[in-house]
Every structure is written in structure tokens, then in C-alpha cells.
Protein backbone atom coordinates (compact mmCIF):
# COMPACT_ATOMS: atom_id res chain seq x y z
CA UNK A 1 -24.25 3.27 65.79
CA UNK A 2 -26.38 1.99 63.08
CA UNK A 3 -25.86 3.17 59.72
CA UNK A 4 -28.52 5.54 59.22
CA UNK A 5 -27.78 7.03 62.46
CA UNK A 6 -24.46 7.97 61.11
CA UNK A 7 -25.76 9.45 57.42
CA UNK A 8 -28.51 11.48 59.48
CA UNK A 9 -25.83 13.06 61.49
CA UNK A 10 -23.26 13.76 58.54
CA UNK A 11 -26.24 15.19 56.76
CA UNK A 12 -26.93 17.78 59.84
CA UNK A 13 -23.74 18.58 60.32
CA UNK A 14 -23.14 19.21 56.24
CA UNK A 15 -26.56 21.05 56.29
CA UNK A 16 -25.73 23.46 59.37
CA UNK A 17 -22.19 24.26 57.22
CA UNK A 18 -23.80 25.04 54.14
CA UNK A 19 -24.54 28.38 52.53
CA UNK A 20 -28.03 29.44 53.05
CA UNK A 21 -28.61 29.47 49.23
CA UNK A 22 -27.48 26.19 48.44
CA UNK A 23 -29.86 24.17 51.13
CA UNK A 24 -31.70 21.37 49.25
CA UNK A 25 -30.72 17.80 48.21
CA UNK A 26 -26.81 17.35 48.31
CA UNK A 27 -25.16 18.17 45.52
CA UNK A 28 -23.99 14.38 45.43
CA UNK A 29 -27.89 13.08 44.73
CA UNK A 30 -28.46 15.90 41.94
CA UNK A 31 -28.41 13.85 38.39
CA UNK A 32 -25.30 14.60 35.88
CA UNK A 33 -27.65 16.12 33.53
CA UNK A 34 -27.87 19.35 35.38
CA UNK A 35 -23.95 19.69 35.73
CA UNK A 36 -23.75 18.82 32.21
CA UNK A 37 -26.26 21.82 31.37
CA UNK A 38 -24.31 24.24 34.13
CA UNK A 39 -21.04 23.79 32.08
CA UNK A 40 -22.80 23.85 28.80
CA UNK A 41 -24.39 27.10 29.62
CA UNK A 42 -21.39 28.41 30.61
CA UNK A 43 -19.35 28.32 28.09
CA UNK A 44 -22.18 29.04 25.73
CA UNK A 45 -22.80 32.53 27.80
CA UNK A 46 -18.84 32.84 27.41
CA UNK A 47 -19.29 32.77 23.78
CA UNK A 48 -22.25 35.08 23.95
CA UNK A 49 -20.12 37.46 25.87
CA UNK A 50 -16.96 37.54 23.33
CA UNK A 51 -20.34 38.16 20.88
CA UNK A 52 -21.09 41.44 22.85
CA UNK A 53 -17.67 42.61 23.49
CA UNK A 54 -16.48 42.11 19.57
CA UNK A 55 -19.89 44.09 18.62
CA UNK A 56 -19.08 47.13 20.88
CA UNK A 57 -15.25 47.52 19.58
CA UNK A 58 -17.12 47.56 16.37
CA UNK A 59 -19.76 50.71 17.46
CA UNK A 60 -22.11 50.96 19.92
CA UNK A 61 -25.09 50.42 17.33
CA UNK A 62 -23.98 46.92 16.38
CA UNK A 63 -23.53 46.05 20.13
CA UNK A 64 -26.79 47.20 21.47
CA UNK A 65 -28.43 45.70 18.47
CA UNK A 66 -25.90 42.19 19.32
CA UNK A 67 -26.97 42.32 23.04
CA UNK A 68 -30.55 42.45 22.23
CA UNK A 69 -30.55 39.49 19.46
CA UNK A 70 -28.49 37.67 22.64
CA UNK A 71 -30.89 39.03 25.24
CA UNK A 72 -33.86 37.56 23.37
CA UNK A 73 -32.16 34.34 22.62
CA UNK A 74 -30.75 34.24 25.99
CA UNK A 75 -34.12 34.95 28.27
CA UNK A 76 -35.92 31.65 27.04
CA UNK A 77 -32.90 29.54 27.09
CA UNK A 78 -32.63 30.13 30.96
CA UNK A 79 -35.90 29.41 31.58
CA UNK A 80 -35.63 26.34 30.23
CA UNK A 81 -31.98 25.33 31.92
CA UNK A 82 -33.73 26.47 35.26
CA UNK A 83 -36.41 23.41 34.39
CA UNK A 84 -33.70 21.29 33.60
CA UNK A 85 -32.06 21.93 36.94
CA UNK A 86 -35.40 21.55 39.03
CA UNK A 87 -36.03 18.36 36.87
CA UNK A 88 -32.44 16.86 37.41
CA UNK A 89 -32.70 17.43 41.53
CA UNK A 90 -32.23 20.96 42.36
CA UNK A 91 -33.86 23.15 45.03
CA UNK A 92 -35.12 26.09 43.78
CA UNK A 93 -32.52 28.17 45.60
CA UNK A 94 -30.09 25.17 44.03
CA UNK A 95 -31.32 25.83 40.57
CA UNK A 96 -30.95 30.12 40.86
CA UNK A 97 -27.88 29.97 42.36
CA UNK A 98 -26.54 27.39 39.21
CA UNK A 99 -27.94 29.06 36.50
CA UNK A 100 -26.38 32.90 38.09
CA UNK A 101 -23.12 31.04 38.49
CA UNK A 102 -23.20 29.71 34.79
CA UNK A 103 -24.20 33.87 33.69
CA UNK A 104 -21.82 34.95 35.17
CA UNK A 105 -19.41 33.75 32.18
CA UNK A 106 -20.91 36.04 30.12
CA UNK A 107 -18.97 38.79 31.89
CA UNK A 108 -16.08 36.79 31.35
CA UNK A 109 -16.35 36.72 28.01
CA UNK A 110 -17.65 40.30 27.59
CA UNK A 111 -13.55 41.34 28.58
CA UNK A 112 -12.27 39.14 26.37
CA UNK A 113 -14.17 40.40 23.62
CA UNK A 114 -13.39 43.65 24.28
CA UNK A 115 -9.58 43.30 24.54
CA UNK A 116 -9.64 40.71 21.48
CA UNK A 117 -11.74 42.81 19.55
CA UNK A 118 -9.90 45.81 19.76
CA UNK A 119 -6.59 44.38 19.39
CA UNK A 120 -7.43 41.46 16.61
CA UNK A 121 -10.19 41.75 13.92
CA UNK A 122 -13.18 41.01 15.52
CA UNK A 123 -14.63 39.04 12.61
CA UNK A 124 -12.78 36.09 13.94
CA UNK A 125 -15.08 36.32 16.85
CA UNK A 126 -18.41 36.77 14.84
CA UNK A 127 -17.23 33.38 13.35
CA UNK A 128 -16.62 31.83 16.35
CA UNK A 129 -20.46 33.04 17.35
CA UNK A 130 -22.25 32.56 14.41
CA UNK A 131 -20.86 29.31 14.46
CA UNK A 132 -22.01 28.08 17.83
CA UNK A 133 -24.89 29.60 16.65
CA UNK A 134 -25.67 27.67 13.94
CA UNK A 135 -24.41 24.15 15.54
CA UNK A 136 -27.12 24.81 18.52
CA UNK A 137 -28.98 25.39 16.04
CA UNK A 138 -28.82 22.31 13.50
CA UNK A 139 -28.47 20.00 16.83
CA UNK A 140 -31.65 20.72 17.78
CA UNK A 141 -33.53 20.31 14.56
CA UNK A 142 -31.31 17.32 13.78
CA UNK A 143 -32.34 15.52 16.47
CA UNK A 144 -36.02 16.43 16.30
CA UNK A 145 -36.09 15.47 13.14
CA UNK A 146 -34.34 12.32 13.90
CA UNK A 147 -37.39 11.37 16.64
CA UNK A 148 -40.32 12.25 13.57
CA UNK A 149 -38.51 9.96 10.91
């Protein structure tokens, strides 16, 4: 059997065994840019979620007020890594399913927050934020700045 023959039926038969959300290019042909971003998100929703958890051991004022700051840094920051991910290969179902999976850290972190924040002083965790925060931050104006100069 010719070669093509062979990677036509390996591709049905990986295609007929794959969930129905996850249909697109294989995940073998998808660039490293958009597993890079997956992991990248996901510890950064981590992070946000130890944010959230810390803010409600605290009172509930200062984590409602938290989860909205994070909510409104969060919603435009997705849109984005869903981009990246159609950019880098990614169905559209590819790209949803990714960027839900990468989320879902937040909840993650949200428990850990909690339990760390009422245990241990949950300044240690604002720290730990505010300075992910701040290195996001600086990166990105670092290296715009870097491309005007």
C-alpha cells in the first residue's frame, strides 16, 4: 500500500475515535505556540484563582471586588488566547475546548486559596498575584517598547 494510502486510513480511523469536540487538524500539526499559551494560561488562571480564594478568607467585599478586577482582566485575555489558538492550528471546537481546559485551573486555584488563606496570612498570596501581575505587565510594555526603539 502506498504511503498515503496508509496516513489516509490512520487518519480515519484516529478521526472516527476521537471526541466529537476535538475534530479538526491533529493535535500533532497544531504549532507549539498554542500549547505554550494553554500552559501559560493555566497557570496564570491558577494564580488568578489563589487571587480570589485569598480575597474571600479576607471578606466577601474584597473578593467580589478581586473577582471583578480578575473578571475584567480575564474576559479580554481569552479572547485573545482563543486567536492565538485559531492562529496556531486549532479548530474552533479545538480552540473552546483548550482555552475551557486551561479555566478550569482557576477552580484549582480558587481551593487553594481558600485553604491557604485561611490557614496562612493571605498577604503572601496577594504578593504572589500582584507580582505576576506586574511581570505580565512590564513584559509586555518591555517588549513593545523594545520593537519602537
Amino acid at each position: 500500500m502506498p504511503l498515503t494510502c496508509i496516513s489516509l486510513l490512520q487518519d480515519a480511523q484516529v478521526s472516527d475515535s476521537m471526541c466529537h469536540w476535538l475534530r479538526g487538524k491533529h493535535i500533532t500539526s497544531i504549532k507549539t505556540v498554542a500549547w505554550m499559551i494553554s500552559l501559560s494560561d493555566a497557570l496564570h488562571n491558577f494564580i488568578d484563582g489563589l487571587a480570589i480564594g485569598a480575597s474571600f478568607t479576607v471578606s466577601v467585599l474584597t473578593g467580589f471586588s478581586t473577582s471583578t478586577a480578575i473578571f475584567c482582566e480575564e474576559f479580554p485575555h481569552e479572547l485573545g488566547d482563543f486567536v492565538i489558538l485559531l492562529n496556531a492550528g486549532m479548530s474552533v471546537p479545538q480552540a473552546i475546548f483548550f482555552n475551557l481546559l486551561s479555566s478550569m485551573s482557576c477552580y484549582i486555584g480558587l481551593v487553594f486559596g481558600i485553604l491557604l488563606g485561611s490557614t496562612f496570612a493571605p498577604n503572601a498570596i496577594f504578593a504572589i498575584a500582584g507580582g505576576m501581575f506586574l511581570y505580565i505587565a512590564l513584559a509586555d510594555m518591555v517588549s513593545l517598547s523594545s520593537a519602537h526603539v
